[in-house]
Protein backbone atom coordinates (compact mmCIF):
# COMPACT_ATOMS: atom_id res chain seq x y z
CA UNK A 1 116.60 87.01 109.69
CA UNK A 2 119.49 84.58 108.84
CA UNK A 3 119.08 81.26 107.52
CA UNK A 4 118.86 78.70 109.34
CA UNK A 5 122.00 76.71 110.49
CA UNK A 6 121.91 73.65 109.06
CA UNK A 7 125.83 73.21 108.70
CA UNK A 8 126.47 73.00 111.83
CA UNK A 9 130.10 70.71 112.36
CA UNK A 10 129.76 67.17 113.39
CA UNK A 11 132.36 64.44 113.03
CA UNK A 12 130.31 63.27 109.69
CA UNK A 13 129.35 65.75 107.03
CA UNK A 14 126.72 63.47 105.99
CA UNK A 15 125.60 64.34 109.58
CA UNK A 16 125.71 68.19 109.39
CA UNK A 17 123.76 68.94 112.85
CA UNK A 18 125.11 65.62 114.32
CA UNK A 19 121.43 63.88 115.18
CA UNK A 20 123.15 60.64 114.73
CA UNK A 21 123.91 60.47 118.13
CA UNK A 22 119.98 60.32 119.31
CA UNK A 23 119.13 58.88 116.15
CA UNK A 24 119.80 54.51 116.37
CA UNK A 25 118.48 54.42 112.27
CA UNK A 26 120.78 56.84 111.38
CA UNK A 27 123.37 56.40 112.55
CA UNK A 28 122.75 52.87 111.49
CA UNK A 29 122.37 54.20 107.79
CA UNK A 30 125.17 56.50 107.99
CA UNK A 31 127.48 53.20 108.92
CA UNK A 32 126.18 51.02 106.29
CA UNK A 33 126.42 53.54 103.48
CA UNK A 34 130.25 53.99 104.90
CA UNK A 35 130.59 50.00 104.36
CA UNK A 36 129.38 50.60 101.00
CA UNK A 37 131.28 52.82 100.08
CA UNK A 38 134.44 51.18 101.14
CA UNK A 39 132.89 47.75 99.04
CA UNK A 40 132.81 46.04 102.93
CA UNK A 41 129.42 44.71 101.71
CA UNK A 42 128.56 41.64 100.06
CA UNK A 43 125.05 41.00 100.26
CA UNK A 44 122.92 38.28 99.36
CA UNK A 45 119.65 39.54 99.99
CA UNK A 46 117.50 42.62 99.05
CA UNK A 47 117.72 44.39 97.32
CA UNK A 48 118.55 43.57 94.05
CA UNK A 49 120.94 46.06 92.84
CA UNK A 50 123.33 45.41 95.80
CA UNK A 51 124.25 48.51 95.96
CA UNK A 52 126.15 48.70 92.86
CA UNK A 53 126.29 51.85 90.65
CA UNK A 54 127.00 50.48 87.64
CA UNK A 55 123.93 49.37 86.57
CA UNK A 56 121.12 52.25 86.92
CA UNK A 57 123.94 54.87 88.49
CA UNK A 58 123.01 57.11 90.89
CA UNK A 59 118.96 56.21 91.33
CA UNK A 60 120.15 53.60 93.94
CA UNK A 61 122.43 55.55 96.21
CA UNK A 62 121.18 55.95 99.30
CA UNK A 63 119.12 53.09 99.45
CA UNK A 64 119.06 50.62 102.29
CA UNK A 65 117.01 48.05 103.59
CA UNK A 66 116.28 47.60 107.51
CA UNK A 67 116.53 44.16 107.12
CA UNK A 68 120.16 42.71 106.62
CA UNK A 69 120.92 46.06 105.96
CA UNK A 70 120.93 48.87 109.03
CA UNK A 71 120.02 45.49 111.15
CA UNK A 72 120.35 41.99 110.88
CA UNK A 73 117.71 39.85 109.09
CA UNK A 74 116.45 38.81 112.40
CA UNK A 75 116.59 42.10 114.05
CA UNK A 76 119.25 41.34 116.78
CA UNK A 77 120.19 44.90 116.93
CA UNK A 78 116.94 45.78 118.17
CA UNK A 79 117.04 49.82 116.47
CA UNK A 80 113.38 50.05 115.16
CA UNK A 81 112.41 49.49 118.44
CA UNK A 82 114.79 51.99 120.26
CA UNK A 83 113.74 54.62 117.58
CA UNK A 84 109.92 54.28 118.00
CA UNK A 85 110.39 54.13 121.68
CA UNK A 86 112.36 57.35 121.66
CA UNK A 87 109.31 58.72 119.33
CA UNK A 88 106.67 57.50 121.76
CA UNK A 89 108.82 59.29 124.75
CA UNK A 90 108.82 62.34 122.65
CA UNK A 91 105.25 62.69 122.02
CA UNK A 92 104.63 61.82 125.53
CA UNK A 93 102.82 58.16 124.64
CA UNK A 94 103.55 54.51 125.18
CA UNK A 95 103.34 53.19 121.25
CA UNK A 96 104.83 54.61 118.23
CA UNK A 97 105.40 52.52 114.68
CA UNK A 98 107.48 54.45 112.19
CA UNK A 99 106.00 53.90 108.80
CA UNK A 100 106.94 53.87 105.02
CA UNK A 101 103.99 53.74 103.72
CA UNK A 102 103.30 57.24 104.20
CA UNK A 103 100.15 58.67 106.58
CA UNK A 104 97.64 56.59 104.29
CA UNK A 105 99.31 53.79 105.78
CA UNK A 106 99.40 54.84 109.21
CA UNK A 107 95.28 56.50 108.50
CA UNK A 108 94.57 52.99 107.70
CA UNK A 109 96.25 51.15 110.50
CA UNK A 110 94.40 53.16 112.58
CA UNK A 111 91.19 53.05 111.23
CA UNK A 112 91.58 48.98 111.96
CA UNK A 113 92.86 49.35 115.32
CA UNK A 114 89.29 51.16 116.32
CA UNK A 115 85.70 48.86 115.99
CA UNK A 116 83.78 45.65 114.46
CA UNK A 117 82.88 45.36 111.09
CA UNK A 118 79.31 47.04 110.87
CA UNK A 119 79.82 49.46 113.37
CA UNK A 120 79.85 53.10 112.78
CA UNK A 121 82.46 55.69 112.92
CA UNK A 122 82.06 59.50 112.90
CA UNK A 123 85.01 60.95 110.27
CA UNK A 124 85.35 64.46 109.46
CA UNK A 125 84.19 64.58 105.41
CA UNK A 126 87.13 66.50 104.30
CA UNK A 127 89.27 63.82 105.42
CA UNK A 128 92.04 62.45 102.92
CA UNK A 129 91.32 59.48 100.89
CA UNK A 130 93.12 56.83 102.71
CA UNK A 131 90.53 56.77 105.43
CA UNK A 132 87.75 55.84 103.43
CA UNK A 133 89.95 53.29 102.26
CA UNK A 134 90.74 52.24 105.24
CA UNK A 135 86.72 52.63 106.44
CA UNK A 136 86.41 50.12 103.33
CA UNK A 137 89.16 47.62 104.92
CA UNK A 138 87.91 47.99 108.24
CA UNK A 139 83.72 47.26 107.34
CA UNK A 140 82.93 50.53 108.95
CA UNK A 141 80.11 52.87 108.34
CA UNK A 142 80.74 56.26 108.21
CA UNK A 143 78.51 59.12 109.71
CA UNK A 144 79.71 61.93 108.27
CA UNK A 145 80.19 65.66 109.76
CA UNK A 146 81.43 68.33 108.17
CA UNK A 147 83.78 71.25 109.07
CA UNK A 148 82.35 75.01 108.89
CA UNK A 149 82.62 76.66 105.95
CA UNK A 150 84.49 80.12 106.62
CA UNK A 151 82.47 82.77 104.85
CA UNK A 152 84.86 84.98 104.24
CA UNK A 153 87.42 82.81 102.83
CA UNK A 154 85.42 79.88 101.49
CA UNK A 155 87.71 77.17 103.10
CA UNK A 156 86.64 74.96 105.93
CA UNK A 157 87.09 75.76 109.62
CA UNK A 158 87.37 74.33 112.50
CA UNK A 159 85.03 70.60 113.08
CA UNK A 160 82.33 72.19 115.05
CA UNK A 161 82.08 70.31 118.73
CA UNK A 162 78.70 70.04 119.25
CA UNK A 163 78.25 68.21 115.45
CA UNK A 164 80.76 65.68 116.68
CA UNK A 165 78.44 65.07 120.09
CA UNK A 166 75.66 64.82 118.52
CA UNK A 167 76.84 62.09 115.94
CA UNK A 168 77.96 59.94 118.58
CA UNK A 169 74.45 60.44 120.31
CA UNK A 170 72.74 59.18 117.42
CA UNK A 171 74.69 56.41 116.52
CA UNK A 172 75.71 54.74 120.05
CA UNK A 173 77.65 51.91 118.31
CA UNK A 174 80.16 54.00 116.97
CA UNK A 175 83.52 53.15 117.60
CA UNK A 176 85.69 56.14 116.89
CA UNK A 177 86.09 59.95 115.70
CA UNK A 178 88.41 60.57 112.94
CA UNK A 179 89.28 64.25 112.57
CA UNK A 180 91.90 65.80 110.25
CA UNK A 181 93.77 68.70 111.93
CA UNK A 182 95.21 70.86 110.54
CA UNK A 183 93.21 71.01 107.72
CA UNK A 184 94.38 70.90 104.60
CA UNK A 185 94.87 74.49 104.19
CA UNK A 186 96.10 74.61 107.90
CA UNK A 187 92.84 75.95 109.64
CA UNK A 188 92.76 74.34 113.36
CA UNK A 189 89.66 72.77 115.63
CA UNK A 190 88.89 72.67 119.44
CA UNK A 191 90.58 69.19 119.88
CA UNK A 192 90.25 69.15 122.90
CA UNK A 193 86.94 69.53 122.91
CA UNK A 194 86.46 66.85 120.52
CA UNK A 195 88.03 64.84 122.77
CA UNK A 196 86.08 65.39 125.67
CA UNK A 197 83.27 65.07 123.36
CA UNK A 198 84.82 61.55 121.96
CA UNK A 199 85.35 60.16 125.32
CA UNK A 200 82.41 60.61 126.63
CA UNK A 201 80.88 58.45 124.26
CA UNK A 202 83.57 55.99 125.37
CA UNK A 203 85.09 56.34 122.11
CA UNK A 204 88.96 57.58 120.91
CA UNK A 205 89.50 60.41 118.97
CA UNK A 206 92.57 59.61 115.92
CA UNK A 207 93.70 62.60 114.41
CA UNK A 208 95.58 62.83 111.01
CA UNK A 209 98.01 65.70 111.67
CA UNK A 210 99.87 65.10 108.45
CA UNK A 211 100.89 68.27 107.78
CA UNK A 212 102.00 69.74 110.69
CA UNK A 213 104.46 67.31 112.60
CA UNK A 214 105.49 69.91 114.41
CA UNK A 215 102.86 70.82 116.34
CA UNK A 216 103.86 70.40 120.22
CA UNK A 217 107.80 71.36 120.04
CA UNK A 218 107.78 75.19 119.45
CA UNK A 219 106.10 77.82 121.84
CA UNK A 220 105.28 79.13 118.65
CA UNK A 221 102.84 76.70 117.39
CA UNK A 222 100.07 74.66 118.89
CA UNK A 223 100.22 71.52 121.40
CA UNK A 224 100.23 68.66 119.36
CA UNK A 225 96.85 66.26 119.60
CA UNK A 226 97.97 63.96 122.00
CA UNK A 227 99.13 66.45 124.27
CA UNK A 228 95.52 68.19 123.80
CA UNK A 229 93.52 64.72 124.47
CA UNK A 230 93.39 62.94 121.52
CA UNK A 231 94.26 58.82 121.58
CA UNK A 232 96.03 58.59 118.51
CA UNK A 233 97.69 60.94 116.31
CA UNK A 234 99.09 60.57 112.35
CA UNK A 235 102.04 63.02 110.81
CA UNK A 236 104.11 62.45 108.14
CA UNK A 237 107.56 63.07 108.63
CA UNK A 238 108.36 64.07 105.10
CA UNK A 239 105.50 66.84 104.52
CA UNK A 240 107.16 69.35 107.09
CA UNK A 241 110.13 68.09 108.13
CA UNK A 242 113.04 66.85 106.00
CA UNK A 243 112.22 63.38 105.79
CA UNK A 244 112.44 61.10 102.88
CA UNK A 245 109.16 60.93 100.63
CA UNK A 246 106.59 58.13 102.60
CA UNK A 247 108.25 59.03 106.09
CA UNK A 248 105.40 58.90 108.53
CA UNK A 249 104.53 58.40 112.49
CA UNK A 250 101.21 56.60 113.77
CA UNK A 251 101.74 57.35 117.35
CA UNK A 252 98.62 56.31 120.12
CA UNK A 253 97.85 56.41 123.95
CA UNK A 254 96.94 53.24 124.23
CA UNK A 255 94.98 50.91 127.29
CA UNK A 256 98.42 50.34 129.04
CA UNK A 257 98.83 53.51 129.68
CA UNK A 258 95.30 54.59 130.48
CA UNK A 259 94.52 55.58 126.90
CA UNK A 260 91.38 53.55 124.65
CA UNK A 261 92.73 51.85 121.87
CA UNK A 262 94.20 48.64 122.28
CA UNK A 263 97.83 48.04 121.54
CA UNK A 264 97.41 44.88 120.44
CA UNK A 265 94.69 45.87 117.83
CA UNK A 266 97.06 48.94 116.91
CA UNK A 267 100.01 45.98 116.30
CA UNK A 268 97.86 44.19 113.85
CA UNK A 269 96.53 47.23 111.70
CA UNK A 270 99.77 48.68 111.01
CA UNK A 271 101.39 45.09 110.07
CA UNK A 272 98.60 44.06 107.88
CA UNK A 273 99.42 46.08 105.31
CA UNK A 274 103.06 47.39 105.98
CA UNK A 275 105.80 45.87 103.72
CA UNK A 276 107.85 43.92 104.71
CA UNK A 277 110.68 45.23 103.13
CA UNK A 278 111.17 48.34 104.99
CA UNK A 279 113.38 51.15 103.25
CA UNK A 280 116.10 51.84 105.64
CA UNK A 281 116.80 56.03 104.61
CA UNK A 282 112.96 56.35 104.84
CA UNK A 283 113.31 55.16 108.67
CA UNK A 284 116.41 56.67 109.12
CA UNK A 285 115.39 59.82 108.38
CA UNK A 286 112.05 59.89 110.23
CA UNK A 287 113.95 58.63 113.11
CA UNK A 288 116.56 62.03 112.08
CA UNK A 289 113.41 64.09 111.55
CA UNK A 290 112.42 63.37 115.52
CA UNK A 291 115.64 64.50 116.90
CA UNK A 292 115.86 67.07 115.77
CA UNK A 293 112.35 68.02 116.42
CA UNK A 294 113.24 67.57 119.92
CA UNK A 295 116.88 68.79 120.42
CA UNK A 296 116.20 71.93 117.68
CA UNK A 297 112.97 72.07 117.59
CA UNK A 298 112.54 75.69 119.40
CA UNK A 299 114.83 77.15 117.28
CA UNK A 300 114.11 75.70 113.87
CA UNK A 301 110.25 75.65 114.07
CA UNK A 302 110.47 78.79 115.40
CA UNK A 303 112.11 80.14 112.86
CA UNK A 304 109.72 78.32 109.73
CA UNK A 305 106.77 80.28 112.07
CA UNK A 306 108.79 83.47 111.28
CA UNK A 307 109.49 82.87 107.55
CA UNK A 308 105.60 82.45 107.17
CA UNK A 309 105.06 85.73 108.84
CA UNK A 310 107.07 87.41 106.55
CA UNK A 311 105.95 86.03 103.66
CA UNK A 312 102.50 87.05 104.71
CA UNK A 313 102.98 90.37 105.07
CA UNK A 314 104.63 90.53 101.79
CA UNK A 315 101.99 89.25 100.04
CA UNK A 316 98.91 90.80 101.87
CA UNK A 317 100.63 94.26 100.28
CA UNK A 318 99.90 92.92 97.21
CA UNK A 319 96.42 94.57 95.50
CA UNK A 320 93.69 92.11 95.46
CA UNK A 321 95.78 89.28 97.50
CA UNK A 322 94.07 87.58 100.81
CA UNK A 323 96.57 85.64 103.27
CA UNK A 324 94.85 83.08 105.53
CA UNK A 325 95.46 84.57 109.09
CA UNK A 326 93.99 83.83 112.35
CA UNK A 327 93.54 83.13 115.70
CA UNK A 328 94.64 80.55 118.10
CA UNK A 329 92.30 78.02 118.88
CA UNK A 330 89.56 78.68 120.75
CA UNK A 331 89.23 82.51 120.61
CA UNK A 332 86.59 83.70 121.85
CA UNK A 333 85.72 86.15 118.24
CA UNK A 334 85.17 83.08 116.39
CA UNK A 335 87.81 83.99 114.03
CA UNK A 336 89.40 81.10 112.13
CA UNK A 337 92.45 78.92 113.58
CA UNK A 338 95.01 78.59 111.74
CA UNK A 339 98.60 76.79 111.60
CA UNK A 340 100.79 79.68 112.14
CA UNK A 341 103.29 77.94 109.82
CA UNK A 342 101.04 77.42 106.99
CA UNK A 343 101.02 79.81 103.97
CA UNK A 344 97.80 80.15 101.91
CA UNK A 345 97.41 82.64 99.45
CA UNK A 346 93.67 83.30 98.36
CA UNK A 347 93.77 85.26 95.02
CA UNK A 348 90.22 85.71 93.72
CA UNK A 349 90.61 89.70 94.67
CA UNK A 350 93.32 89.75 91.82
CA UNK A 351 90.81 88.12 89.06
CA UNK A 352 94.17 85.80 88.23
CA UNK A 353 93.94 82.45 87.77
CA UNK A 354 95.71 79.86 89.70
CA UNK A 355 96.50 77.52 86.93
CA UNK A 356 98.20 80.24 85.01
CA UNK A 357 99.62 81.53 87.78
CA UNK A 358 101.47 77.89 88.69
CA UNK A 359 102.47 77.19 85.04
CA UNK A 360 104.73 80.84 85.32
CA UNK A 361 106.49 79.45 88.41
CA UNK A 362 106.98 75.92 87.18
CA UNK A 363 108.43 77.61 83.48
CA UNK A 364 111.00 79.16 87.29
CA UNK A 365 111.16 75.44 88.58
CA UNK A 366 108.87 76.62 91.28
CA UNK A 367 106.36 73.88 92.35
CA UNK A 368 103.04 74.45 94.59
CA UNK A 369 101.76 71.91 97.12
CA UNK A 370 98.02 73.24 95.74
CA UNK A 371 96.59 75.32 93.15
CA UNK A 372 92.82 75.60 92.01
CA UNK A 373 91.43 78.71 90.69
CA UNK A 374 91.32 80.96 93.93
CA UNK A 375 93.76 79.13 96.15
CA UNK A 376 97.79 78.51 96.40
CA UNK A 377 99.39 76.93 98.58
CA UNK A 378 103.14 77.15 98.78
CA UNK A 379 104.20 74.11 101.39
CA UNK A 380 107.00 76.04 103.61
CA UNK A 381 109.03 73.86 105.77
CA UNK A 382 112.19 73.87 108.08
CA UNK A 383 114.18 73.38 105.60
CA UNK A 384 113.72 76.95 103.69
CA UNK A 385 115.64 80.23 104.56
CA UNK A 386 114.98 83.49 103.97
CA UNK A 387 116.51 83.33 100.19
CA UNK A 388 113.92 80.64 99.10
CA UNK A 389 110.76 82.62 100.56
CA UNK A 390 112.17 85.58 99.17
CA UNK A 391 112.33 84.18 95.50
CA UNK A 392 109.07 82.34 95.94
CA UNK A 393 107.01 85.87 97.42
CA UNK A 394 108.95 87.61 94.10
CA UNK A 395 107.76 85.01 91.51
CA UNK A 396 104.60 84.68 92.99
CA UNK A 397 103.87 88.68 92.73
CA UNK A 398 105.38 89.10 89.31
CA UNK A 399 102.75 86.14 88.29
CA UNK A 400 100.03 87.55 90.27
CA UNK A 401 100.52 91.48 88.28
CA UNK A 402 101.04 89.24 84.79
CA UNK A 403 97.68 87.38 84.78
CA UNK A 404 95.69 90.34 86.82
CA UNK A 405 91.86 90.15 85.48
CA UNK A 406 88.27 91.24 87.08
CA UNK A 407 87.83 90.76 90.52
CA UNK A 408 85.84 87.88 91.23
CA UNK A 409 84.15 86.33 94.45
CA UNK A 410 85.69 83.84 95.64
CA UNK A 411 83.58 79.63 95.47
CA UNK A 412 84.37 77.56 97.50
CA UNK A 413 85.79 73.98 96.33
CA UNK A 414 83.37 71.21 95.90
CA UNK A 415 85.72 69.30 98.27
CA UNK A 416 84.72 71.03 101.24
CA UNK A 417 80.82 71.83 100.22
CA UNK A 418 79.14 68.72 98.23
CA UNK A 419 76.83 67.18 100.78
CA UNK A 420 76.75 63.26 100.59
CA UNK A 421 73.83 60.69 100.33
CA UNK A 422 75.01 58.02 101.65
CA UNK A 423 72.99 54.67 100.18
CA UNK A 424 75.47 51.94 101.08
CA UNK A 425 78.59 51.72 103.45
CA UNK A 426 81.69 51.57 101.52
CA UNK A 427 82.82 48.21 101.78
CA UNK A 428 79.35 47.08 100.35
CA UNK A 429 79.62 49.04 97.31
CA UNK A 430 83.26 48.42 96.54
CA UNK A 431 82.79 45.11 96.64
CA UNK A 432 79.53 44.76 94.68
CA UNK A 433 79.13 44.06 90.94
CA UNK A 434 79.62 46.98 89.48
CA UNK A 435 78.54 48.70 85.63
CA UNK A 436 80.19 51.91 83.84
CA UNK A 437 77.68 54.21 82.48
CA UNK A 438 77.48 57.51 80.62
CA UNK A 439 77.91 60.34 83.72
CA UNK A 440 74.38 61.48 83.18
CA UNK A 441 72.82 57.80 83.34
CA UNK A 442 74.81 57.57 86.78
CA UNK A 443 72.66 60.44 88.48
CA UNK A 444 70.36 58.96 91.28
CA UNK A 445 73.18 55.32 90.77
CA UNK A 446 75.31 54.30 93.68
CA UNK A 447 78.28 55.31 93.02
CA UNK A 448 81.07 52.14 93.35
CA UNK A 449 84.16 54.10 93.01
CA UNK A 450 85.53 57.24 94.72
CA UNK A 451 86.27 60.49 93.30
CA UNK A 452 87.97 63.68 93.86
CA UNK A 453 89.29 67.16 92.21
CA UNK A 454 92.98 67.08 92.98
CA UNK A 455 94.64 68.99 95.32
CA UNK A 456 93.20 68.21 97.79
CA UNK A 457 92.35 64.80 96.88
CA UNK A 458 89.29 65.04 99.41
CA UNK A 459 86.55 62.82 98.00
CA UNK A 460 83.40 64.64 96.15
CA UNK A 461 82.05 61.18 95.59
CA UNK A 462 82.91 58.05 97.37
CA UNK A 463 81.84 54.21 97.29
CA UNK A 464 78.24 53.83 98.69
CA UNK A 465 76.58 57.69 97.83
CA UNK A 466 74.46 58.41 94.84
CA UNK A 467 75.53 60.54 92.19
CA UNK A 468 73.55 63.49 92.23
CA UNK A 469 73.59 66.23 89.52
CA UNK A 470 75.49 68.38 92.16
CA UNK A 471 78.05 66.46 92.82
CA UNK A 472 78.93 65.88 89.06
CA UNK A 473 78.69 69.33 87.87
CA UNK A 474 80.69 70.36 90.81
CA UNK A 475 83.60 67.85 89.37
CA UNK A 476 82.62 68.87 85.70
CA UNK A 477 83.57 72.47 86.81
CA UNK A 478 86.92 71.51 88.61
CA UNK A 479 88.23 69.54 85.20
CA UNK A 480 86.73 72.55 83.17
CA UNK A 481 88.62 74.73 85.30
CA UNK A 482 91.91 72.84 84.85
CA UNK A 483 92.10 70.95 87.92
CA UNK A 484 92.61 67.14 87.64
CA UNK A 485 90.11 64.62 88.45
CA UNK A 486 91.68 61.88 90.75
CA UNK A 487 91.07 58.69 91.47
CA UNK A 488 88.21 57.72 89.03
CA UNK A 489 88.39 55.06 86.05
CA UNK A 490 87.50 57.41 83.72
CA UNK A 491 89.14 61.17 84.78
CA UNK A 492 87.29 62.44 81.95
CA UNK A 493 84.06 62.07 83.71
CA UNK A 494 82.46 60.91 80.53
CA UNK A 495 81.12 57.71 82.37
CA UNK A 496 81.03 56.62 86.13
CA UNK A 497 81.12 53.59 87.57
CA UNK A 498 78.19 52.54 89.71
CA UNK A 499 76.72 49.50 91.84
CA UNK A 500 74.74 47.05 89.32
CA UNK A 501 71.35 45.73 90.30
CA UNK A 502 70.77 49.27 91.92
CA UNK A 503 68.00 51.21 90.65
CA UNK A 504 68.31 55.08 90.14
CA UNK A 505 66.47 56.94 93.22
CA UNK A 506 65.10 60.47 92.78
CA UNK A 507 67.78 62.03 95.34
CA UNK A 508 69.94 62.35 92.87
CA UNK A 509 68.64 65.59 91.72
């Protein structure tokens, strides 16, 4: 397999594959870095450095603003708008905002765009941290429902259907479903089935799709939500695609075009806590990123599904090395889902250790996406070629044979298996007085901060659940282990944080 052609002539080398043309931002940014270059700009406005290199050097080239930058101050040029309407065409919806702020920013705008403060809303648990943020901005209560744990792998599957309708018959005043797909470590659920289930409550289904933004423009991978029923749909332009860091999409079907959520409502969430100092490369190149998903995105999707493959069967020959493979969605076997572009590496059959394992490749300048004790995840994207999987499978083996132990079974993370007791909703509890005590004094306390091992960065403990003894040995193994602890005031889980005036309850046990 060749590498991908990513030279291809166009009239500006900065340009290689020539997306300019489709792409208003940028082209836009292209043009105003050419002014800079040529010192045709003078500004006085932001951003401070004015584009000068004599000051910090290179750390400021590239950097634009939108305003009085790729447009006027006032907009008169009208490209944001062009580009998002080009991404709403493109994902076959009437509203699209590109954001900066990343998918927590786009999770959040969401999350405001759906109820009432006090209503409920039924969220996947192994959701990313941004929407229980965003839960907390919004005055939402969460009901919480959980994703199957696969038994063979000890990741989470697929958001079972029937959990979802079943929610939403017990708590008629929801307002919403928020489901993350694909997971974290790419396994898949029905959505459409989630859907129907969702809208027959009279409810939307959001889905953060963050790391799989091309879902929908290859044969080779799956629809993309939207497509499969879903009202709204998050992806981050610079997880998969070659965006710059923070590029994101909130895209949504909204009530002018026969979807649920209201525009207007969508309008205000995303501006209340968008900047108003939009980087212009971070625009252009989501704007770059959807060309080219849509003029290339056969061919160069295509090909990342084919990298993967390969680099599956490579390492599935190793002894003791699981790859995370499965069907598409809704097989009838039951067998897992999965992102045929996502590579997960499940090691527990080699006795290695992750951590040791990712210090070799970073001593190689080799960085993982995610590594625990049992699981790696090596985030493979359009823009690699068969020379970079080929020295990532090599380093990865050579690790794997240097820190080969006993065999062990494999435990699933506490992310996807601590069960929550919820006491208060979040809002209440991040906004009440709070105390820090010793960890052990917190069992059976409401805990008034969240918590989580990191990767994944899904919450173990979140504002509004008791601490139970589970919960905090489960975290107390993760830092033990090596992982991180993120989040949390004190990340060496010597004291917690917890609601004052609360007395302890025996669940915490």
């Amino acid at each position: 397999m060749d590498a991908p052609d990513l030279g291809r002539a166009a009239a500006d080398p900065r340009d290689p594959r020539g997306y300019a043309a489709d792409a208003p931002l940028l082209d836009a940014w292209l043009q105003f870095q050419r002014d800079v270059d040529a010192g045709e700009v003078a500004p006085f406005s932001i951003p401070g450095h004015k584009h000068r290199r004599d000051v910090f050097g290179e750390v400021v080239r590239g950097d634009a603003p939108l305003f009085a930058g790729l447009d006027t101050m006032k907009q008169s040029r009208g490209l944001l708008s062009t580009a998002e309407a080009r991404a709403a065409e493109a994902w076959g919806v009437d509203w699209c905002r590109l954001s900066v702020g990343g998918s927590t920013h786009a999770n959040q705008a969401a999350v405001l765009a759906l109820g009432r403060p006090g209503q409920s809303v039924v969220v996947s648990r192994t959701l990313h941290r941004s929407v229980l943020l965003g839960i907390v901005f919004a005055g939402l209560r969460p009901v919480w429902v959980r994703p199957e744990i696969d038994a063979a792998t000890g990741l989470p599957g697929a958001v079972p259907v029937d959990a979802v309708r079943a929610a939403l018959a017990a708590d008629p005043d929801a307002c919403g479903v928020l489901i993350g797909d694909p997971s974290y470590v790419g396994t898949l659920s029905d959505i459409a089935g989630l859907a129907d289930a969702a809208h027959g409550a009279g409810v939307p289904l959001v889905v953060d799709a963050a790391w799989a933004a091309y879902f929908g423009f290859s044969s080779l991978v799956p629809a993309h939500a939207l497509e499969r029923g879903a009202d709204a749909l998050v992806t981050s332009a610079h997880k998969t695609l070659p965006a710059w860091s923070q590029g994101a999409l909130l895209l949504a079907r909204t009530t002018r075009d026969g979807g649920l959520l209201d525009p207007d409502r969508l309008q205000r969430g995303f501006e209340a806590s968008h900047t108003t100092s939009s980087a212009g490369a971070i625009l252009a190149s989501t704007d770059a990123s959807r060309a080219m998903l849509q003029r290339d995105g056969e061919e160069l999707v295509g090909r990342l599904v084919g990298l993967v493959a390969q680099a599956r069967r490579q390492l599935s020959a190793v002894e003791g090395v699981t790859v995370l493979e499965g069907r598409p969605a809704g097989h009838p076997d039951g067998a897992l889902a999965v992102d045929p572009a996502k590579l997960v590496v499940l090691i527990a059959g080699t006795g290695a250790h992750g951590h040791a394992i990712e210090d070799d490749l970073l001593a190689q300048g080799i960085t993982l996406e995610m590594a625990d004790r049992d699981v790696l995840v090596p985030l493979v994207t359009v823009a690699d070629d068969e020379r970079s999987l080929a020295g990532l499978v090599e380093a990865l083996t050579a690790a794997i044979d240097r820190h080969r132990s006993i065999r062990r079974p494999l435990t699933p993370s506490a992310a996807w298996t601590v069960q929550s007791q919820p006491a208060l909703t979040p809002r209440e509890a991040f906004f009440a007085t709070h105390e820090t005590v010793d960890a052990d004094a917190a069992i059976g306390r409401v805990c008034a901060e969240l918590i989580a091992p990191y990767p994944p960065g899904v919450p173990v403990l979140a504002p509004g659940e008791i601490v139970t003894a589970g919960a905090l040995d489960a975290l107390r193994e993760a830092r033990t282990d090596g992982g991180r602890i993120a989040y949390a005031a004190d990340p060496t889980l010597d004291t917690i944080q917890v609601v004052a005036g609360v007395p302890p309850t025996a669940s915490g046990a």
